[in-house]
PDB file of N, CA and C in Angstrom:
ATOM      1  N   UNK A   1      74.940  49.099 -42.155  1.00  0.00           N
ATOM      2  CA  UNK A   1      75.407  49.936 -41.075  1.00  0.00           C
ATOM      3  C   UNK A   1      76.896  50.222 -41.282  1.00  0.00           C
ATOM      4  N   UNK A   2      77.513  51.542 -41.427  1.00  0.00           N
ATOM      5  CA  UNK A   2      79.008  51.494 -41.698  1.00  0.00           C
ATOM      6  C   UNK A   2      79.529  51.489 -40.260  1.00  0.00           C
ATOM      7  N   UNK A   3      79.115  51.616 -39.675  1.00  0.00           N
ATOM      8  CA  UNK A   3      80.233  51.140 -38.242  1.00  0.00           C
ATOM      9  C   UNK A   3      80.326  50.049 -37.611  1.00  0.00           C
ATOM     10  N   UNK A   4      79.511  49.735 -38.508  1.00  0.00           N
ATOM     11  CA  UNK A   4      79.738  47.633 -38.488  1.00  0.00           C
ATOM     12  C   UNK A   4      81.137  47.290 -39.032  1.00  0.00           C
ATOM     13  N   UNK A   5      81.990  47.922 -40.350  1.00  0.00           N
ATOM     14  CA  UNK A   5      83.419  47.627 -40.752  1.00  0.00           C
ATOM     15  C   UNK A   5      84.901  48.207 -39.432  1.00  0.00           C
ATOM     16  N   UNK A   6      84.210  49.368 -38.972  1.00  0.00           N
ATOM     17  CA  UNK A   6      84.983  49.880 -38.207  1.00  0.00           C
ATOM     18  C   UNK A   6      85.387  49.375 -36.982  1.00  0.00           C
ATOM     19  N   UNK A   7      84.220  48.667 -36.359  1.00  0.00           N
ATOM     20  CA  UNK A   7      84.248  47.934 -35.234  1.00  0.00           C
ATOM     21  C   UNK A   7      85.337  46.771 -35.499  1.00  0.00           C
ATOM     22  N   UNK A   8      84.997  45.977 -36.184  1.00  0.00           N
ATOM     23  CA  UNK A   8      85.605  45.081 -36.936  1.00  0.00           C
ATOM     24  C   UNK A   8      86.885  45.348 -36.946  1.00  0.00           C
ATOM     25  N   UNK A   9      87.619  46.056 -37.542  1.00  0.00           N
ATOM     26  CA  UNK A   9      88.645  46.705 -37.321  1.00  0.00           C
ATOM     27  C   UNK A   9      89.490  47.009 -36.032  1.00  0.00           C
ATOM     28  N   UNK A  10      88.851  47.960 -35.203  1.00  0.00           N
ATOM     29  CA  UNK A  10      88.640  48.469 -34.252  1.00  0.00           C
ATOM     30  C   UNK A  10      89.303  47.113 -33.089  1.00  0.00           C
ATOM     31  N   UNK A  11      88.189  46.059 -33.125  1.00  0.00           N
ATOM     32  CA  UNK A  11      88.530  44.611 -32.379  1.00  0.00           C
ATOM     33  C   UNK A  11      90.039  43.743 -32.974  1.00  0.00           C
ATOM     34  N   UNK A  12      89.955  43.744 -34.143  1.00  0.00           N
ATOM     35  CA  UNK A  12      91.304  43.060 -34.970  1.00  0.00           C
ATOM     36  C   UNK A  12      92.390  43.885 -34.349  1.00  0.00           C
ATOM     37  N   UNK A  13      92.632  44.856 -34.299  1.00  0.00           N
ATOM     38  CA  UNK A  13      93.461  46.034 -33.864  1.00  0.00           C
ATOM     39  C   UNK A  13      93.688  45.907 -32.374  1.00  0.00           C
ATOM     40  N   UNK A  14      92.697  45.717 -31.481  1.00  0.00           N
ATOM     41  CA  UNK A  14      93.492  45.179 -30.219  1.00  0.00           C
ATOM     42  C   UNK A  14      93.295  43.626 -30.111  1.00  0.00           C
ATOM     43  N   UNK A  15      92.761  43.159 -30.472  1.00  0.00           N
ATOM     44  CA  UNK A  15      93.554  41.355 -30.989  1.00  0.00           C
ATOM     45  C   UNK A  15      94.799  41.170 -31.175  1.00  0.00           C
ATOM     46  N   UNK A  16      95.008  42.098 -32.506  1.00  0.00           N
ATOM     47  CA  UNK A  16      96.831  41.994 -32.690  1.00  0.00           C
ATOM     48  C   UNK A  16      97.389  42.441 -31.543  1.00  0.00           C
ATOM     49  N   UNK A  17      96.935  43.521 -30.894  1.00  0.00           N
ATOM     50  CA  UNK A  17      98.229  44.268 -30.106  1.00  0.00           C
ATOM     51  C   UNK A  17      98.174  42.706 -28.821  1.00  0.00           C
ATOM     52  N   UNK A  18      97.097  42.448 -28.163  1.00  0.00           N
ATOM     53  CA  UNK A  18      97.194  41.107 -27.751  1.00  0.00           C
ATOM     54  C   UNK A  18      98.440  39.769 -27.973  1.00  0.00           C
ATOM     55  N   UNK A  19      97.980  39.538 -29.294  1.00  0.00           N
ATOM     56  CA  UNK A  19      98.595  38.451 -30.156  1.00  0.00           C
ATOM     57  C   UNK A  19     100.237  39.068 -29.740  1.00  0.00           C
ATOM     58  N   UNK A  20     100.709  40.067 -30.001  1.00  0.00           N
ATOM     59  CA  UNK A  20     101.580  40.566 -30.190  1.00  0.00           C
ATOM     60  C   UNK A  20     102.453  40.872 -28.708  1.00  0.00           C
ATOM     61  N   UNK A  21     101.953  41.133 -27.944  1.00  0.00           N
ATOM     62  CA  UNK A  21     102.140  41.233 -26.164  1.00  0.00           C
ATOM     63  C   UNK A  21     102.335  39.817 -25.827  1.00  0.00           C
ATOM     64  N   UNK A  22     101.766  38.410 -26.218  1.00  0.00           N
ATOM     65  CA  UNK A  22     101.697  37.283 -25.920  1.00  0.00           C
ATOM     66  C   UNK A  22     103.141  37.184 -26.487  1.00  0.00           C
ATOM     67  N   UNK A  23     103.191  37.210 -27.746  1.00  0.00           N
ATOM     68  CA  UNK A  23     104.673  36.295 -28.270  1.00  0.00           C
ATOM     69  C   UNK A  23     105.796  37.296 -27.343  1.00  0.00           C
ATOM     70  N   UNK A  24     105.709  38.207 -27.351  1.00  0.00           N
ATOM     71  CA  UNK A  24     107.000  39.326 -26.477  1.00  0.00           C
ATOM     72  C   UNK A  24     106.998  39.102 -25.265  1.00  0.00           C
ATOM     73  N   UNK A  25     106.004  38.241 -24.351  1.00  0.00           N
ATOM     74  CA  UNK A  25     105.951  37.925 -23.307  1.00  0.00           C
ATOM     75  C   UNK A  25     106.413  36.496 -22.834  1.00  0.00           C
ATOM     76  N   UNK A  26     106.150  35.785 -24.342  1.00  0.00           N
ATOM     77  CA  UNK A  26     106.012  34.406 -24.025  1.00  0.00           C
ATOM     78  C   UNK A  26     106.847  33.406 -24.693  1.00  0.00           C
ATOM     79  N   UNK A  27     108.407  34.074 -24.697  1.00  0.00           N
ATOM     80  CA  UNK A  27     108.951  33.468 -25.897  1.00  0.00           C
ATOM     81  C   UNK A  27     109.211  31.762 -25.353  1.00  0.00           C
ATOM     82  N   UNK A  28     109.301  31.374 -26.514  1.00  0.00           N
ATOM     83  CA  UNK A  28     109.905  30.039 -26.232  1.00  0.00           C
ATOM     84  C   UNK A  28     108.270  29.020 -27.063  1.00  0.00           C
ATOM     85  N   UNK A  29     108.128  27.985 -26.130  1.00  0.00           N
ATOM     86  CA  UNK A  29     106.610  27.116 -26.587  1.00  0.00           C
ATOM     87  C   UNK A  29     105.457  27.483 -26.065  1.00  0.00           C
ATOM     88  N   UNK A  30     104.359  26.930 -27.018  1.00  0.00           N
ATOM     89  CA  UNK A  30     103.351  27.579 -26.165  1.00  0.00           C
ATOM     90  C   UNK A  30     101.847  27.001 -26.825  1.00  0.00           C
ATOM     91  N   UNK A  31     100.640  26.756 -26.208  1.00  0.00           N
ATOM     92  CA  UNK A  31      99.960  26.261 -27.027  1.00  0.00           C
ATOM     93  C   UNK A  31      99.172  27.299 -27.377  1.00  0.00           C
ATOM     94  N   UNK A  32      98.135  26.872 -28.047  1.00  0.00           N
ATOM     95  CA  UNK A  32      97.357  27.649 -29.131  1.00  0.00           C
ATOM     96  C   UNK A  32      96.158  28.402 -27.667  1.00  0.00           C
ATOM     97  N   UNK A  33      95.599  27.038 -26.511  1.00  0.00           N
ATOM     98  CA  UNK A  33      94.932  27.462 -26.011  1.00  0.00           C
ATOM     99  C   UNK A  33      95.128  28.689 -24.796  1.00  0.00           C
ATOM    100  N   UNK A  34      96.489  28.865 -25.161  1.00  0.00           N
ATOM    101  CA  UNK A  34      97.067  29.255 -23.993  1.00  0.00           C
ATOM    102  C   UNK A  34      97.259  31.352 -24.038  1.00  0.00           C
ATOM    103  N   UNK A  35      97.786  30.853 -26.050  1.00  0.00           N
ATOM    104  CA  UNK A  35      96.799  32.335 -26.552  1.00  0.00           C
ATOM    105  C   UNK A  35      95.734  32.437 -26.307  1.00  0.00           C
ATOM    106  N   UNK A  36      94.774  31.978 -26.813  1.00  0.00           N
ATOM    107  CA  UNK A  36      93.349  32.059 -26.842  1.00  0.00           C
ATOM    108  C   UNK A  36      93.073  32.697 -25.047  1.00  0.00           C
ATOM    109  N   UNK A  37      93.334  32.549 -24.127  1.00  0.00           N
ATOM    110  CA  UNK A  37      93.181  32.469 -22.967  1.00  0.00           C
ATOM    111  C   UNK A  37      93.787  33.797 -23.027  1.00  0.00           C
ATOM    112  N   UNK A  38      95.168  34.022 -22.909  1.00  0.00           N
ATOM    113  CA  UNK A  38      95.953  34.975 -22.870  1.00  0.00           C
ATOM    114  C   UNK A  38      94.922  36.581 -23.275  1.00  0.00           C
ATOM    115  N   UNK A  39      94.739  36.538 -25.032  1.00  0.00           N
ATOM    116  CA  UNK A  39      94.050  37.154 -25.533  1.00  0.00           C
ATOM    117  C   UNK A  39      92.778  37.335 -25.058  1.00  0.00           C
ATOM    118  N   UNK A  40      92.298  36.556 -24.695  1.00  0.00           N
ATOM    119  CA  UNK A  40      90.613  37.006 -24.017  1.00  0.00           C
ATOM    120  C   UNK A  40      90.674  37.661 -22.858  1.00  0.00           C
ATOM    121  N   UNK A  41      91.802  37.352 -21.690  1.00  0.00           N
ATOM    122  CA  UNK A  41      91.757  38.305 -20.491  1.00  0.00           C
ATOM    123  C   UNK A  41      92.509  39.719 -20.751  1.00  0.00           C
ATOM    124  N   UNK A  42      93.096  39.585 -21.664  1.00  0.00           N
ATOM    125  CA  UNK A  42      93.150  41.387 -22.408  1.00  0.00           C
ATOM    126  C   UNK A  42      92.171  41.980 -22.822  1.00  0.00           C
ATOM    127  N   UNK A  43      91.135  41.047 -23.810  1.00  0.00           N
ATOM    128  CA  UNK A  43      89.987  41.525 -24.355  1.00  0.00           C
ATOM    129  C   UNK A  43      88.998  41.980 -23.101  1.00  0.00           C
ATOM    130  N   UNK A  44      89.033  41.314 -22.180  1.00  0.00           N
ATOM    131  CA  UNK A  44      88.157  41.211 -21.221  1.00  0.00           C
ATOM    132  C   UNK A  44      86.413  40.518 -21.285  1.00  0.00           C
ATOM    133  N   UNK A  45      86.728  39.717 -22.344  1.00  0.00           N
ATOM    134  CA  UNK A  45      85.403  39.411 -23.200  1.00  0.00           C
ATOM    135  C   UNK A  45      85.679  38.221 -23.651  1.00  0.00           C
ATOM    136  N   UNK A  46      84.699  37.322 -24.566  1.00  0.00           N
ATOM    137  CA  UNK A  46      84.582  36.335 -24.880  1.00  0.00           C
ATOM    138  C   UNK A  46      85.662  36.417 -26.461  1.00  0.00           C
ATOM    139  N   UNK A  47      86.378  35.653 -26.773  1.00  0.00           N
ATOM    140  CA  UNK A  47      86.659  35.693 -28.119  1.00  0.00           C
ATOM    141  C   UNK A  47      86.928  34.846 -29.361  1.00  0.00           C
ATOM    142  N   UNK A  48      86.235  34.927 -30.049  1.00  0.00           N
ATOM    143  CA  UNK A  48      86.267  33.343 -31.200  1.00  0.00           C
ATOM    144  C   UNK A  48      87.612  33.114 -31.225  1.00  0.00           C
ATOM    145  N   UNK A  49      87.014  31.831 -30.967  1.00  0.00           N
ATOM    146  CA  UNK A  49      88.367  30.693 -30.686  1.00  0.00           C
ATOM    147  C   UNK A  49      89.534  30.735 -31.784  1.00  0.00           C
ATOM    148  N   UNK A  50      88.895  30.791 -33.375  1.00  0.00           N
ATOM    149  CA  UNK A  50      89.930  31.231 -34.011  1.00  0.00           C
ATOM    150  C   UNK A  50      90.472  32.529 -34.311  1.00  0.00           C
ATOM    151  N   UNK A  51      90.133  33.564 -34.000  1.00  0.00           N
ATOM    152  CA  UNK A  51      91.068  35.034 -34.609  1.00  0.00           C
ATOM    153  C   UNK A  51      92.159  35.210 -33.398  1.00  0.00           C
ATOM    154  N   UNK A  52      92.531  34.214 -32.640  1.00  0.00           N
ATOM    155  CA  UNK A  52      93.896  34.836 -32.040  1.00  0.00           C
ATOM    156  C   UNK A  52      94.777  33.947 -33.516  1.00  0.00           C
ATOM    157  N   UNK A  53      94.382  32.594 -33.210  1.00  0.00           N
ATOM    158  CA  UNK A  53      95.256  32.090 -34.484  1.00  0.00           C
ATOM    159  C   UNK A  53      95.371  32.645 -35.573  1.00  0.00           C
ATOM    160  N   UNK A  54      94.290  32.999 -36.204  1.00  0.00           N
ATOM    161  CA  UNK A  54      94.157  33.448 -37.553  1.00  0.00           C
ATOM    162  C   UNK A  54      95.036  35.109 -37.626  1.00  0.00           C
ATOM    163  N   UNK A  55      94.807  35.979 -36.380  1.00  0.00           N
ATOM    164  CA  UNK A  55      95.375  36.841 -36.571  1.00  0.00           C
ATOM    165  C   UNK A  55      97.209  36.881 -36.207  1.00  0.00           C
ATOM    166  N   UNK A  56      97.612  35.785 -35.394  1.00  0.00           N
ATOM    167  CA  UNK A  56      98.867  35.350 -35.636  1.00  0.00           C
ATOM    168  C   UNK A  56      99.798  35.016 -36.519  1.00  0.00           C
ATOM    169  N   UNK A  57      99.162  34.443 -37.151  1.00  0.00           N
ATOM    170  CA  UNK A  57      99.011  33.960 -38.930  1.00  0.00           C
ATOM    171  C   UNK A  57      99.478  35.396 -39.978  1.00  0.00           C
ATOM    172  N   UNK A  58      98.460  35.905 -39.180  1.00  0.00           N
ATOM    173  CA  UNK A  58      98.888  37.303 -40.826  1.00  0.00           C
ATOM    174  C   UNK A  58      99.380  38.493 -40.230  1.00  0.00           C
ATOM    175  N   UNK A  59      99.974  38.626 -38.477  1.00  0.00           N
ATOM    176  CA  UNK A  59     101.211  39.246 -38.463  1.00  0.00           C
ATOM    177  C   UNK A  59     102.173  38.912 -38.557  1.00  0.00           C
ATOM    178  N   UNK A  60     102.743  37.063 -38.786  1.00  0.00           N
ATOM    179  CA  UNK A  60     103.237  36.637 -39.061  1.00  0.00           C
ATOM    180  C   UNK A  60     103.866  37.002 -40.199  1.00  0.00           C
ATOM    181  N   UNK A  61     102.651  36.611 -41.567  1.00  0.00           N
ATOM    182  CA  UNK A  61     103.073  36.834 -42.780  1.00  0.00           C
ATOM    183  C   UNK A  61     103.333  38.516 -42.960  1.00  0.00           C
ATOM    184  N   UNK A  62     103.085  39.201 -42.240  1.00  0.00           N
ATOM    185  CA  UNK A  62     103.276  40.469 -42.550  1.00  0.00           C
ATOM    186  C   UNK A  62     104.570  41.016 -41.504  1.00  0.00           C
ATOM    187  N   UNK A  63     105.825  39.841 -41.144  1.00  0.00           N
ATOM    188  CA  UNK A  63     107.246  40.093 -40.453  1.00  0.00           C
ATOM    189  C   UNK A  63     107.096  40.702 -38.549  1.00  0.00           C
ATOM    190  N   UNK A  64     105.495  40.735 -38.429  1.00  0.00           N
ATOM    191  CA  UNK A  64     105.617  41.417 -37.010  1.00  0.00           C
ATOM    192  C   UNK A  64     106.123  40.324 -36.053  1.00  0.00           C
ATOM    193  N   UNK A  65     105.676  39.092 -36.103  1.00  0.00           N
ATOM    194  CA  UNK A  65     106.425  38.270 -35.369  1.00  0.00           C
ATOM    195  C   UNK A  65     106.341  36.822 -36.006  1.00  0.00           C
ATOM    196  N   UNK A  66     107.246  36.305 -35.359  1.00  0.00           N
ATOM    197  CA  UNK A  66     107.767  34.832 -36.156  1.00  0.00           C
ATOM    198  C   UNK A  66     107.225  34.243 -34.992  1.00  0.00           C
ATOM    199  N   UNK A  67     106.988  32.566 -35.301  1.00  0.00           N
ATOM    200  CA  UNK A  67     106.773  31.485 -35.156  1.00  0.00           C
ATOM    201  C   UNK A  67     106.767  30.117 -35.691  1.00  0.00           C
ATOM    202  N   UNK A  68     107.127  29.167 -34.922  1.00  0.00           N
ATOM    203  CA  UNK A  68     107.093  27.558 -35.831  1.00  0.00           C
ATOM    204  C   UNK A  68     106.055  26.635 -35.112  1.00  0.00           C
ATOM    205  N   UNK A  69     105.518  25.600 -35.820  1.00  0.00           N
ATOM    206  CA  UNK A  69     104.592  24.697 -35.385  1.00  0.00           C
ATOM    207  C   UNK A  69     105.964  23.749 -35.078  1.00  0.00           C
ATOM    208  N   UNK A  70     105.274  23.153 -33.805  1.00  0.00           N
ATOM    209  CA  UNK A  70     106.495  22.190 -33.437  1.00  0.00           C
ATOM    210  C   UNK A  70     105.232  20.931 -33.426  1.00  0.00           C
ATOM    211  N   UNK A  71     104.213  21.080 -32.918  1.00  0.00           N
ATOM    212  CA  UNK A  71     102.963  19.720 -33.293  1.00  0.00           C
ATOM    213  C   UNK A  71     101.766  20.580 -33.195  1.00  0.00           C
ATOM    214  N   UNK A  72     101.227  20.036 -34.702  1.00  0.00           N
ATOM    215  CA  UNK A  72      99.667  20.853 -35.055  1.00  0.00           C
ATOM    216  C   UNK A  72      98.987  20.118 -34.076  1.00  0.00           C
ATOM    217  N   UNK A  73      99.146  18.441 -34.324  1.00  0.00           N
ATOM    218  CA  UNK A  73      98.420  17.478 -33.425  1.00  0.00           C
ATOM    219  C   UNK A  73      98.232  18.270 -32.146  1.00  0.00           C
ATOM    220  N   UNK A  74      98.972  18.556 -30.976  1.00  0.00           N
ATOM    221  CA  UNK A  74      99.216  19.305 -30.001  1.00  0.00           C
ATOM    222  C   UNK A  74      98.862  20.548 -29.666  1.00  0.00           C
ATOM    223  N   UNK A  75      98.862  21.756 -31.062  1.00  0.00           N
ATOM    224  CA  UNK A  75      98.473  22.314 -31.350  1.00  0.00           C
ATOM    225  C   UNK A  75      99.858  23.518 -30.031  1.00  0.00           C
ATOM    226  N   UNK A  76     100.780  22.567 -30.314  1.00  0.00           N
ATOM    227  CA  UNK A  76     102.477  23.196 -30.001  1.00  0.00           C
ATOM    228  C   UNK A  76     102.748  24.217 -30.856  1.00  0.00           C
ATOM    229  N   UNK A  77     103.641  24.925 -30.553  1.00  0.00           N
ATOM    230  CA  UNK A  77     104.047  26.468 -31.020  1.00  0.00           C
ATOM    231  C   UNK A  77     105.408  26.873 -30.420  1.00  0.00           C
ATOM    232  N   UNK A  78     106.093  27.273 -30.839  1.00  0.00           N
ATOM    233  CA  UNK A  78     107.424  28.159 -30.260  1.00  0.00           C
ATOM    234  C   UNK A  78     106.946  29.338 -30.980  1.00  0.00           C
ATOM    235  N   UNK A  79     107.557  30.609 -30.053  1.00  0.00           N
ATOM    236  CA  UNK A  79     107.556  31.737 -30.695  1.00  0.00           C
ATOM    237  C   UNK A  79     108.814  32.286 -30.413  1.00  0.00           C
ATOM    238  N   UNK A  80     109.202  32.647 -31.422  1.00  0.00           N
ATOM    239  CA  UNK A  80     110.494  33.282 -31.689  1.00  0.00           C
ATOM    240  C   UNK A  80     110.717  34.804 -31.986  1.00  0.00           C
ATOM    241  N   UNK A  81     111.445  35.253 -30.958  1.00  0.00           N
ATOM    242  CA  UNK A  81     111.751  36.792 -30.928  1.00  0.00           C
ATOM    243  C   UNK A  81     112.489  37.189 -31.615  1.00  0.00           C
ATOM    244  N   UNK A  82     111.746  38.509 -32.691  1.00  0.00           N
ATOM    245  CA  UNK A  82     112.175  39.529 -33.699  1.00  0.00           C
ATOM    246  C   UNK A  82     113.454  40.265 -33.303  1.00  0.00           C
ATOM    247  N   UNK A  83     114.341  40.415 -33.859  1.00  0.00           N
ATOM    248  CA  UNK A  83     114.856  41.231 -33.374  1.00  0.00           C
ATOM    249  C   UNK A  83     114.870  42.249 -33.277  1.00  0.00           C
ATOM    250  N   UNK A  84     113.903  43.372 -34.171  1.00  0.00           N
ATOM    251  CA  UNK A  84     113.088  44.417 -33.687  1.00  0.00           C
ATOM    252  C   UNK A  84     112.494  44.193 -32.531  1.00  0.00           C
ATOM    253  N   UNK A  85     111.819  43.331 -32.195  1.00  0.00           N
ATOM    254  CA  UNK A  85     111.316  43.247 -31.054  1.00  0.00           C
ATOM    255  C   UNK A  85     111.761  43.597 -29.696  1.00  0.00           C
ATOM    256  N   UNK A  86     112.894  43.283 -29.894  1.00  0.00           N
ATOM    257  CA  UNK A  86     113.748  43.311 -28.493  1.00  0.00           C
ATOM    258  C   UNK A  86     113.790  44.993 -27.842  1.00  0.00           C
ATOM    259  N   UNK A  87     113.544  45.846 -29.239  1.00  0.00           N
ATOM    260  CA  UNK A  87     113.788  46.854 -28.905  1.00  0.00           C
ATOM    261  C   UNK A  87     112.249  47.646 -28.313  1.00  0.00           C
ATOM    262  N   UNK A  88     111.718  46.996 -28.637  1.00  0.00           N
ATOM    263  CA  UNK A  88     109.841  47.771 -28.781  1.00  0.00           C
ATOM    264  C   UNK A  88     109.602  47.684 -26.832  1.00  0.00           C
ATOM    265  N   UNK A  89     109.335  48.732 -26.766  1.00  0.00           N
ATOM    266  CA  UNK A  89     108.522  48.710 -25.135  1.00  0.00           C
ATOM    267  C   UNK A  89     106.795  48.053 -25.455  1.00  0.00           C
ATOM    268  N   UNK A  90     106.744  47.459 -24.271  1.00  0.00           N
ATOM    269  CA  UNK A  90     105.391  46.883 -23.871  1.00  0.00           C
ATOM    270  C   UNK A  90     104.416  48.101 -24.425  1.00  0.00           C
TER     271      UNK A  90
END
């Protein structure tokens, strides 16, 4: 089915913008479940537990926003504001 890749897409694409509204909203610490939560009442839907992380991860690596593990154990987080960021409207 090709609109099986698109969808796919389609969902990753407002995941990030999610992921991405969370750290600009939420600077400072924060836990993992707290995305996960965050991100699903945007989604308005159920959402695997890992693609907020996973997609944090690789806007990360791709400069959209920074973050540090302060305890994996904890599953602690600071997020740290871009300084592009500062400028970007909601």
């Amino acid at each position: 089915m090709n609109d099986v890749p698109d969808e796919r897409e389609r969902v990753r694409g407002r995941i990030a913008d999610a992921v991405i509204a969370f750290v600009r909203e939420h600077p400072g610490q924060f836990h993992m479940s707290g995305l996960l939560a965050f991100v699903a009442s945007r989604m308005g839907r159920f959402v695997a537990p890992d693609s907020p992380s996973r997609i944090l991860r690789a806007l990360a690596a791709d400069g959209v926003v920074a973050y540090r593990v302060v305890s994996r154990r904890h599953s602690l987080y600071t997020a740290i504001v871009l300084p592009q960021q500062r400028s970007l409207a909601l």
